[in-house]
N, C-alpha and C. Protein backbone atom coordinates (compact mmCIF):
# COMPACT_ATOMS: atom_id res chain seq x y z
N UNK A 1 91.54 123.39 102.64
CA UNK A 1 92.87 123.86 103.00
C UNK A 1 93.90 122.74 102.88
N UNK A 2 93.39 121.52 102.83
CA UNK A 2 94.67 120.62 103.05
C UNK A 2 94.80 120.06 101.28
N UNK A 3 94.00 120.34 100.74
CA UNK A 3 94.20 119.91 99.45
C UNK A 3 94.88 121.16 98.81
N UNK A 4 95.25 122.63 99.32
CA UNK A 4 96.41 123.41 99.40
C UNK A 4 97.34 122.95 99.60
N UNK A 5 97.66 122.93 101.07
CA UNK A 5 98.79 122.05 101.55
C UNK A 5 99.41 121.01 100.79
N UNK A 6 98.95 120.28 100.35
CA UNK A 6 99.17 119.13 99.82
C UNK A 6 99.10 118.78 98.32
N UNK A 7 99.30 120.08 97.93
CA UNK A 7 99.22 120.21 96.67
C UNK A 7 100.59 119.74 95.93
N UNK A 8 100.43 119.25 94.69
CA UNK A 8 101.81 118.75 94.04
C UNK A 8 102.88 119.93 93.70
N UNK A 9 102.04 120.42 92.84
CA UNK A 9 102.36 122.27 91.99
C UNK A 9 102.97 123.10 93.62
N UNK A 10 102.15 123.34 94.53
CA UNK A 10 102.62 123.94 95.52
C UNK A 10 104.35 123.41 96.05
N UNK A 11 104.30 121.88 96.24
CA UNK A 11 105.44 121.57 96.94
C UNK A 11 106.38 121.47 95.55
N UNK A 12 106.31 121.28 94.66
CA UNK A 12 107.04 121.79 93.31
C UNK A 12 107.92 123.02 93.67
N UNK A 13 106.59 124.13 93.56
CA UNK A 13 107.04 125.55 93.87
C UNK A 13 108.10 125.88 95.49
N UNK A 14 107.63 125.01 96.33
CA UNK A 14 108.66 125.06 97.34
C UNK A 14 110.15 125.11 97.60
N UNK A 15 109.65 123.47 96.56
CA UNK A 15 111.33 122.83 96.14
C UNK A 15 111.64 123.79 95.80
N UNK A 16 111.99 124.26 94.71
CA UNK A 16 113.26 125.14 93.84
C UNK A 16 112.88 126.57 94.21
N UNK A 17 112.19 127.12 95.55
CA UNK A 17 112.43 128.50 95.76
C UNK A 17 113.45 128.20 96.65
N UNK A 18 113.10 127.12 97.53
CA UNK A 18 114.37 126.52 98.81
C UNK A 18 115.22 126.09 97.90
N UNK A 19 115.48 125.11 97.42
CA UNK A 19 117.27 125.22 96.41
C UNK A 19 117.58 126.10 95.73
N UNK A 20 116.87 127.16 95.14
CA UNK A 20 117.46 128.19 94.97
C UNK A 20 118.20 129.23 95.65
N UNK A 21 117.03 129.24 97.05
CA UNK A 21 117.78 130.29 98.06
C UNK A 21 119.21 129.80 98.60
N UNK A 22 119.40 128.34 98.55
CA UNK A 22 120.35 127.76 99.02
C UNK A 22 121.32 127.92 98.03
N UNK A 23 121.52 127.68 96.98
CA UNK A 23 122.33 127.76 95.87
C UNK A 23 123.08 128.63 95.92
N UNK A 24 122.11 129.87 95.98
CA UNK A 24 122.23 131.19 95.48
C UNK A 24 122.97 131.83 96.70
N UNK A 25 122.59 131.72 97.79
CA UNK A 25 123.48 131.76 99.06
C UNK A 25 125.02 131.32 98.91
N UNK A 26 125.42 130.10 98.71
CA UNK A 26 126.41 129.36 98.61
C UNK A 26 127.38 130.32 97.45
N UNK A 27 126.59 130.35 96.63
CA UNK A 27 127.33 131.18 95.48
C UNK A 27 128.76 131.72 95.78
N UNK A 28 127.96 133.08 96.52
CA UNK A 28 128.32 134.20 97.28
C UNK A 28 129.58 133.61 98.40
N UNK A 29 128.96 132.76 99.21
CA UNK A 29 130.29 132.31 100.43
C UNK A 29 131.64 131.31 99.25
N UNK A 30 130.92 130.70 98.28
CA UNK A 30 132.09 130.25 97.44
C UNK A 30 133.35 130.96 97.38
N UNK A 31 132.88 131.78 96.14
CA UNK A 31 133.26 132.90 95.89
C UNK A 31 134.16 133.86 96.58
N UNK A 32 133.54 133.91 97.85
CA UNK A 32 134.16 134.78 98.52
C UNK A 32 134.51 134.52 100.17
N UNK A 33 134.99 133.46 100.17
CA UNK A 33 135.19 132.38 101.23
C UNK A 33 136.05 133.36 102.43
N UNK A 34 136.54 133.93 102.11
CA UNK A 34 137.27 135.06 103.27
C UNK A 34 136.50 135.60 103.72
N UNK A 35 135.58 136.45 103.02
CA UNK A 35 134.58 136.89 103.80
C UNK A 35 133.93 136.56 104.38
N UNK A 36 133.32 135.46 104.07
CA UNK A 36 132.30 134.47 104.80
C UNK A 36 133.04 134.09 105.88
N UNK A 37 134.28 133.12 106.34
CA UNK A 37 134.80 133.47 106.94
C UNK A 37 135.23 134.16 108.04
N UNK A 38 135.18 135.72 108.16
CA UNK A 38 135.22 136.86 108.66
C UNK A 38 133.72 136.41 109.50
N UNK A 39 132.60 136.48 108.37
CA UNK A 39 131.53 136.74 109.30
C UNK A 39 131.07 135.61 109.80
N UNK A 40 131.29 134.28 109.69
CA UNK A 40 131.41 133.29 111.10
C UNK A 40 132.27 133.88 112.11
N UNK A 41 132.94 134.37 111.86
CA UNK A 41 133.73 134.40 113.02
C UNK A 41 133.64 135.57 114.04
N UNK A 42 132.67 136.20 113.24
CA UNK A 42 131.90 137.74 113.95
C UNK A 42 130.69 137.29 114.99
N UNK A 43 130.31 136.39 114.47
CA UNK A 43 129.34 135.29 114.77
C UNK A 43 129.79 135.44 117.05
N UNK A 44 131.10 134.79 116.75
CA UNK A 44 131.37 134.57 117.89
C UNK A 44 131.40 133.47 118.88
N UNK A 45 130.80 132.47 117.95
CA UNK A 45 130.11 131.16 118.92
C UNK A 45 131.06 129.94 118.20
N UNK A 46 131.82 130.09 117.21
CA UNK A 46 132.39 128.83 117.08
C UNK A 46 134.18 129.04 117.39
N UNK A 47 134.87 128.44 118.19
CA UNK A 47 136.20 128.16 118.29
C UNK A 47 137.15 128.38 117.13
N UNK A 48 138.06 129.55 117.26
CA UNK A 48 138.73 129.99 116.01
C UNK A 48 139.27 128.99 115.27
N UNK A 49 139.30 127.76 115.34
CA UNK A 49 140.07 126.67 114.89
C UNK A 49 138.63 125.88 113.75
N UNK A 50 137.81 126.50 114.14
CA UNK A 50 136.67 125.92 113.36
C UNK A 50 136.19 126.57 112.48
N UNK A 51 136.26 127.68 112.73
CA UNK A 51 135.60 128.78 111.67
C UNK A 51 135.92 128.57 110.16
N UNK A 52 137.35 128.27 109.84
CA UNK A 52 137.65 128.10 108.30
C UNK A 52 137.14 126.66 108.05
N UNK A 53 136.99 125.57 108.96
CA UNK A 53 136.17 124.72 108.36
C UNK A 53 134.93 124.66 108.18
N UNK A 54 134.40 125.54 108.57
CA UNK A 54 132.73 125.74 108.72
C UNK A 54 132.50 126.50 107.21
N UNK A 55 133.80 128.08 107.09
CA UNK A 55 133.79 128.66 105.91
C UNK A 55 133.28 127.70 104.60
N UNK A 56 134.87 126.66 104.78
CA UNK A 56 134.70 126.05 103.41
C UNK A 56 133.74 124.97 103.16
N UNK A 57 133.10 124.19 104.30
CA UNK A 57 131.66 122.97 103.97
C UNK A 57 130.61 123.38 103.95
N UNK A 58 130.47 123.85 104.98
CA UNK A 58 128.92 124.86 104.71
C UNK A 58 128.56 125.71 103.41
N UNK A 59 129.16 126.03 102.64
CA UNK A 59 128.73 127.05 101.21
C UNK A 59 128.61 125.37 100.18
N UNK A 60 129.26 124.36 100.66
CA UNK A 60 129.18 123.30 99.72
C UNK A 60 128.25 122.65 99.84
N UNK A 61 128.03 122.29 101.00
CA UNK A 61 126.46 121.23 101.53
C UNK A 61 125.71 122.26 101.34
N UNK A 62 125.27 123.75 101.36
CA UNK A 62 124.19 124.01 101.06
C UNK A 62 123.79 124.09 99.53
N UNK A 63 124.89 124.24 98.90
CA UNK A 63 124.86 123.86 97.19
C UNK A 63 124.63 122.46 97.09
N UNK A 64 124.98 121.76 97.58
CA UNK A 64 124.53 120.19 97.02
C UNK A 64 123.39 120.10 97.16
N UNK A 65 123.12 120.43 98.17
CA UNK A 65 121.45 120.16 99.26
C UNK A 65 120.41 120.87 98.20
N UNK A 66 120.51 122.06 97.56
CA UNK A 66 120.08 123.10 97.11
C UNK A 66 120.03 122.45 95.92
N UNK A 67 120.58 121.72 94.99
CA UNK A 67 120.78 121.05 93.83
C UNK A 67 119.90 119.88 93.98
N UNK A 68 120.16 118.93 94.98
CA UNK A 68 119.28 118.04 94.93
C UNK A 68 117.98 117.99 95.58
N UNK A 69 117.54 119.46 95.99
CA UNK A 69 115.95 119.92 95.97
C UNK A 69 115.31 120.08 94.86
N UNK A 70 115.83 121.10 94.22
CA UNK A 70 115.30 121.38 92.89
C UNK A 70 115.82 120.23 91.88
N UNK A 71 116.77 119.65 91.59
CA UNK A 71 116.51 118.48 90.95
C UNK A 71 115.47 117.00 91.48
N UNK A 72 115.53 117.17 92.97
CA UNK A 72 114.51 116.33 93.03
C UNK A 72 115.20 114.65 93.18
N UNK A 73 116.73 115.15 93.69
CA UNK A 73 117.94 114.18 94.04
C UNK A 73 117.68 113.88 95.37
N UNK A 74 117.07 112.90 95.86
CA UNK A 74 116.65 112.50 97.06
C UNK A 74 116.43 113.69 97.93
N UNK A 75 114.89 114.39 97.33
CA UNK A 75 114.09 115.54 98.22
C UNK A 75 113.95 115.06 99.37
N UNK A 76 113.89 114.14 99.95
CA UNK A 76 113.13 114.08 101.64
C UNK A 76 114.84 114.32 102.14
N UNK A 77 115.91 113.65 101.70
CA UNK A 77 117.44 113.96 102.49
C UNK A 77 117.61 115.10 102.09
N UNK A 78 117.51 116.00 101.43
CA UNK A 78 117.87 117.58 101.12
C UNK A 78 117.15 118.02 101.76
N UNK A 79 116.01 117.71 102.06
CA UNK A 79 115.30 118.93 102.77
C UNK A 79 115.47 118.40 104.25
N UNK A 80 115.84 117.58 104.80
CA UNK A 80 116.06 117.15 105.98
C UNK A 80 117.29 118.09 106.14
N UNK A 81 118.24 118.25 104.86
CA UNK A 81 119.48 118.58 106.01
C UNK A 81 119.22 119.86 105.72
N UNK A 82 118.56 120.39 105.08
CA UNK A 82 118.33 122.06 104.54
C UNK A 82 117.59 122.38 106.14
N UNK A 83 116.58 121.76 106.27
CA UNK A 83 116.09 121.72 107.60
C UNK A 83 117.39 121.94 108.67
N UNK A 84 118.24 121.12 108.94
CA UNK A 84 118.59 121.10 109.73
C UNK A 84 119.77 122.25 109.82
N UNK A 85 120.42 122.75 108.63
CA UNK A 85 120.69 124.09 108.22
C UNK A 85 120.26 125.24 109.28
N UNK A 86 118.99 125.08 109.02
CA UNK A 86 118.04 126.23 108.89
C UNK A 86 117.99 126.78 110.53
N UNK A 87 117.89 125.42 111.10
CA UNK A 87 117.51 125.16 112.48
C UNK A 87 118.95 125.67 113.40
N UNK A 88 119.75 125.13 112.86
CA UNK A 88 121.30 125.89 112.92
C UNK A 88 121.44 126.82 113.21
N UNK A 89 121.00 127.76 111.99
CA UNK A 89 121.22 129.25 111.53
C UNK A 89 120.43 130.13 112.62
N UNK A 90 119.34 129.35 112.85
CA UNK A 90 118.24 129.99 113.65
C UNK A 90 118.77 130.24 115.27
N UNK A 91 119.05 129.26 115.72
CA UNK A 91 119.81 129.05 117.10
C UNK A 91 120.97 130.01 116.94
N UNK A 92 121.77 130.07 115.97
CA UNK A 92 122.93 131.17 116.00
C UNK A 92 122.60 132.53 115.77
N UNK A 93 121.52 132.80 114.91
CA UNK A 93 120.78 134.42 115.10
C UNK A 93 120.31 134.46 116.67
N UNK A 94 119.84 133.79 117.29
CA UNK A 94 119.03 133.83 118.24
C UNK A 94 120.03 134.18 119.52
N UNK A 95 121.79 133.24 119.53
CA UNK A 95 122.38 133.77 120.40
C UNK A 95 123.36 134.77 120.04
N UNK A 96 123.01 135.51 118.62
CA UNK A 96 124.06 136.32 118.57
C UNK A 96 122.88 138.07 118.79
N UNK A 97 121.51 137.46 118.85
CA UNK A 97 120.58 138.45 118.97
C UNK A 97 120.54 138.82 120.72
N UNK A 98 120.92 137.63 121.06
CA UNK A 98 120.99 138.10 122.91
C UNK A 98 122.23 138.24 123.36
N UNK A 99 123.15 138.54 122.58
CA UNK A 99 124.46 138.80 123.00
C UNK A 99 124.63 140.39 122.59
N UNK A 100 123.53 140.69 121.46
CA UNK A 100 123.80 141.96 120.72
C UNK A 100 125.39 142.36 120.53
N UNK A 101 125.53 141.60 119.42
CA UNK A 101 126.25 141.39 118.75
C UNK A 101 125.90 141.94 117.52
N UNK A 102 126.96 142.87 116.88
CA UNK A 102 126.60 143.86 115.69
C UNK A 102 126.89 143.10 114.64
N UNK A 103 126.68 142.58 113.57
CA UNK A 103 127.51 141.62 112.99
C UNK A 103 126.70 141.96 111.06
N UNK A 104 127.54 141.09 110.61
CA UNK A 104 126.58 140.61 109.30
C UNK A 104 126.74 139.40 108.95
N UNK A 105 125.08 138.88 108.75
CA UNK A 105 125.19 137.54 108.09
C UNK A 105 125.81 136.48 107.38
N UNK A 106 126.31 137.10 106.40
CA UNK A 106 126.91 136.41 105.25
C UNK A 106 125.85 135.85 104.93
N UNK A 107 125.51 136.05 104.24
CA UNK A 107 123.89 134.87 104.07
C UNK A 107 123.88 134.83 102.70
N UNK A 108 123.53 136.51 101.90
CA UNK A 108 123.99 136.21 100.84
C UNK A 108 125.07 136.76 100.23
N UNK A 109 125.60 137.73 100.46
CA UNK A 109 126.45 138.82 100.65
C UNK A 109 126.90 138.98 101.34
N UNK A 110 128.27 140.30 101.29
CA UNK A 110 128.79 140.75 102.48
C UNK A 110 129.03 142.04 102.16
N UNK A 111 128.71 142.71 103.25
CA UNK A 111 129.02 144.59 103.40
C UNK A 111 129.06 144.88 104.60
N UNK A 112 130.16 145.50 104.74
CA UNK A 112 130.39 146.35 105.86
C UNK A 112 129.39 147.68 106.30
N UNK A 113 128.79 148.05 105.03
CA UNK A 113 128.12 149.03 105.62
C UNK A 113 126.86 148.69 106.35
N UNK A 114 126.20 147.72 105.86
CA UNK A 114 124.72 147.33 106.48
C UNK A 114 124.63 146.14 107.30
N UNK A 115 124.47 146.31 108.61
CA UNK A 115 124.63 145.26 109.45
C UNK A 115 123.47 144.43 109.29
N UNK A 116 123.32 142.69 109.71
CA UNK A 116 122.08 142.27 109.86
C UNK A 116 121.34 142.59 111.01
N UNK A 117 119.59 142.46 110.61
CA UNK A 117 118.82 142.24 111.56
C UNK A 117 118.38 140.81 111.70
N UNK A 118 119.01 140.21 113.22
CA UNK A 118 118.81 139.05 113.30
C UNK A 118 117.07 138.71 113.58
N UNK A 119 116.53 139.54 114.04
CA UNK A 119 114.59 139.41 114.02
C UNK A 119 114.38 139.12 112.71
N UNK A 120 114.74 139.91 111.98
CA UNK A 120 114.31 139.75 110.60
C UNK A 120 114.57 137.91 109.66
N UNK A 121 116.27 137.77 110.15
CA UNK A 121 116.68 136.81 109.58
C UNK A 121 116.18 135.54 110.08
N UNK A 122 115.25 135.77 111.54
CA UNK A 122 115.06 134.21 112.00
C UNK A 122 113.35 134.55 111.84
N UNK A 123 112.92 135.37 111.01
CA UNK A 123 111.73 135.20 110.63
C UNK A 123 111.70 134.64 109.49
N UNK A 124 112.89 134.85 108.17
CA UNK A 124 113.46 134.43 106.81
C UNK A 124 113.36 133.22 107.35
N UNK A 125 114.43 132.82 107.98
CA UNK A 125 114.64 130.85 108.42
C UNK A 125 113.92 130.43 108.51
N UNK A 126 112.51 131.03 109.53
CA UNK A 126 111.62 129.87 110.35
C UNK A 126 110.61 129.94 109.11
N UNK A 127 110.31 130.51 107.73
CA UNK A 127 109.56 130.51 106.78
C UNK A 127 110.25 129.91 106.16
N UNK A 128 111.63 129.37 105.65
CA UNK A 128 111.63 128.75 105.32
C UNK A 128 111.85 127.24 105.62
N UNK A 129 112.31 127.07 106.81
CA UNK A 129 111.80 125.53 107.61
C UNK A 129 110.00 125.45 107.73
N UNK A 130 109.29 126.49 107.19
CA UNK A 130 107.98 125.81 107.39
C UNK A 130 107.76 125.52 105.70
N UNK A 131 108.72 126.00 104.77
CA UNK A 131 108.78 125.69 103.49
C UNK A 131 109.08 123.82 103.68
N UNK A 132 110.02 123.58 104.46
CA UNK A 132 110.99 122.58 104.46
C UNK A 132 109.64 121.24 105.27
N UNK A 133 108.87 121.94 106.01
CA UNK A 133 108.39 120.67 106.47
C UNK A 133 107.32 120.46 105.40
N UNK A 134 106.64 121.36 105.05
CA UNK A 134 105.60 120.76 103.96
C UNK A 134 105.97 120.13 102.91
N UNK A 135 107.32 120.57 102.17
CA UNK A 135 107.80 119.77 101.63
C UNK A 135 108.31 118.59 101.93
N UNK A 136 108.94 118.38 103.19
CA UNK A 136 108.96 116.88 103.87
C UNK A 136 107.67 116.15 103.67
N UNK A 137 106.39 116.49 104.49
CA UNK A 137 105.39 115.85 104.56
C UNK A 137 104.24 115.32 103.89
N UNK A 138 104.85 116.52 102.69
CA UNK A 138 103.42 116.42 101.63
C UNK A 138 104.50 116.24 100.06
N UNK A 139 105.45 116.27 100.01
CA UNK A 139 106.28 116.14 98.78
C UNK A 139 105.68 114.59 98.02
N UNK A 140 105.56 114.90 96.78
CA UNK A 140 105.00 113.73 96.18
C UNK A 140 106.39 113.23 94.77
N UNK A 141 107.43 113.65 95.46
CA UNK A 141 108.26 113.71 94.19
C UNK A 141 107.76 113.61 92.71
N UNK A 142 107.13 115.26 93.25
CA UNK A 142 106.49 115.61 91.07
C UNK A 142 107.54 116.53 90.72
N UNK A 143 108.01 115.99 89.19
CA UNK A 143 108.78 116.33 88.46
C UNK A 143 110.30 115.91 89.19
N UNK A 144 110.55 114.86 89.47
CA UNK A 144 111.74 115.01 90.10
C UNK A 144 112.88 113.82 89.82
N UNK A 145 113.94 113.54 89.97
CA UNK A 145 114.82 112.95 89.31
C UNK A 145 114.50 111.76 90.31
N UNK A 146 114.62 111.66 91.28
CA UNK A 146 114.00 110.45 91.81
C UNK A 146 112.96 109.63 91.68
N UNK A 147 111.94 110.27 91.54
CA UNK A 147 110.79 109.02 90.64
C UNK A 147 110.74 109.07 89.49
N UNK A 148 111.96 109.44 88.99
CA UNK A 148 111.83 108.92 87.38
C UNK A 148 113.01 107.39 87.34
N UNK A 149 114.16 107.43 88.84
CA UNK A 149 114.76 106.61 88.87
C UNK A 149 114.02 104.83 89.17
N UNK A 150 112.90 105.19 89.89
CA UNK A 150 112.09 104.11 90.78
C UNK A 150 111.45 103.66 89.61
């Protein structure tokens, strides 16, 4: 089992499903930064004075972060802060799940018609922070722009 774990090909495959999801996320709040926007602020937990700054850095750090996973641009700091993302996101489903609070994610999209399920979404997160630690712990930077720099 640990020569699973610890597989090169495996934490390969990690990397760029996590910078992708991140990317691909970001896309969407780029794009459409009002909306995103909107749904921080549906959220409920951050001070109206913060929300448009959260809008516009957050869709950017998770694109950078997301870029330099799958490129392999200092993987242990991308996945640290993707981690710490994650851990974020998780704590804010968690108090917007005990506030029952009707809301939508923004995560990757936005629609009014289909609200999120925050159970669902902090089962998404916490799979992928367990993406994020194996790749912390067992990452051998294969194929990656950093040990081709060293």
């Amino acid at each position: 089992m640990k020569d699973l774990i610890s597989n090169k090909y495996l934490t390969f495959v990690l990397r760029v499903i996590v910078g992708f999801v991140f990317c691909y996320a970001a896309v969407h709040k780029i794009i459409h930064i009002d909306l995103f926007a909107r749904d921080v602020y549906n959220y409920q937990i951050l001070p109206g004075s913060l929300v448009n700054l959260m809008a516009v850095f957050l869709p950017m750090i998770e694109m950078l972060a997301g870029i330099g996973l799958i490129l392999g641009i200092y993987p242990k700091g991308s996945t640290v802060l993707i981690a710490g993302m994650l851990i974020v996101f998780i704590v804010a489903l968690a108090i917007v799940l005990s506030k029952g609070i009707d809301f939508n994610c923004g995560c990757f999209s936005h629609s009014d018609r289909g609200k999120s399920d925050a159970v669902s979404l902090i089962i998404r997160d916490t799979l992928l922070l367990l993406a994020c630690a194996q790749i912390f712990f067992f990452g051998k930077d294969f194929l990656s722009i950093q040990k081709l720099r060293q």
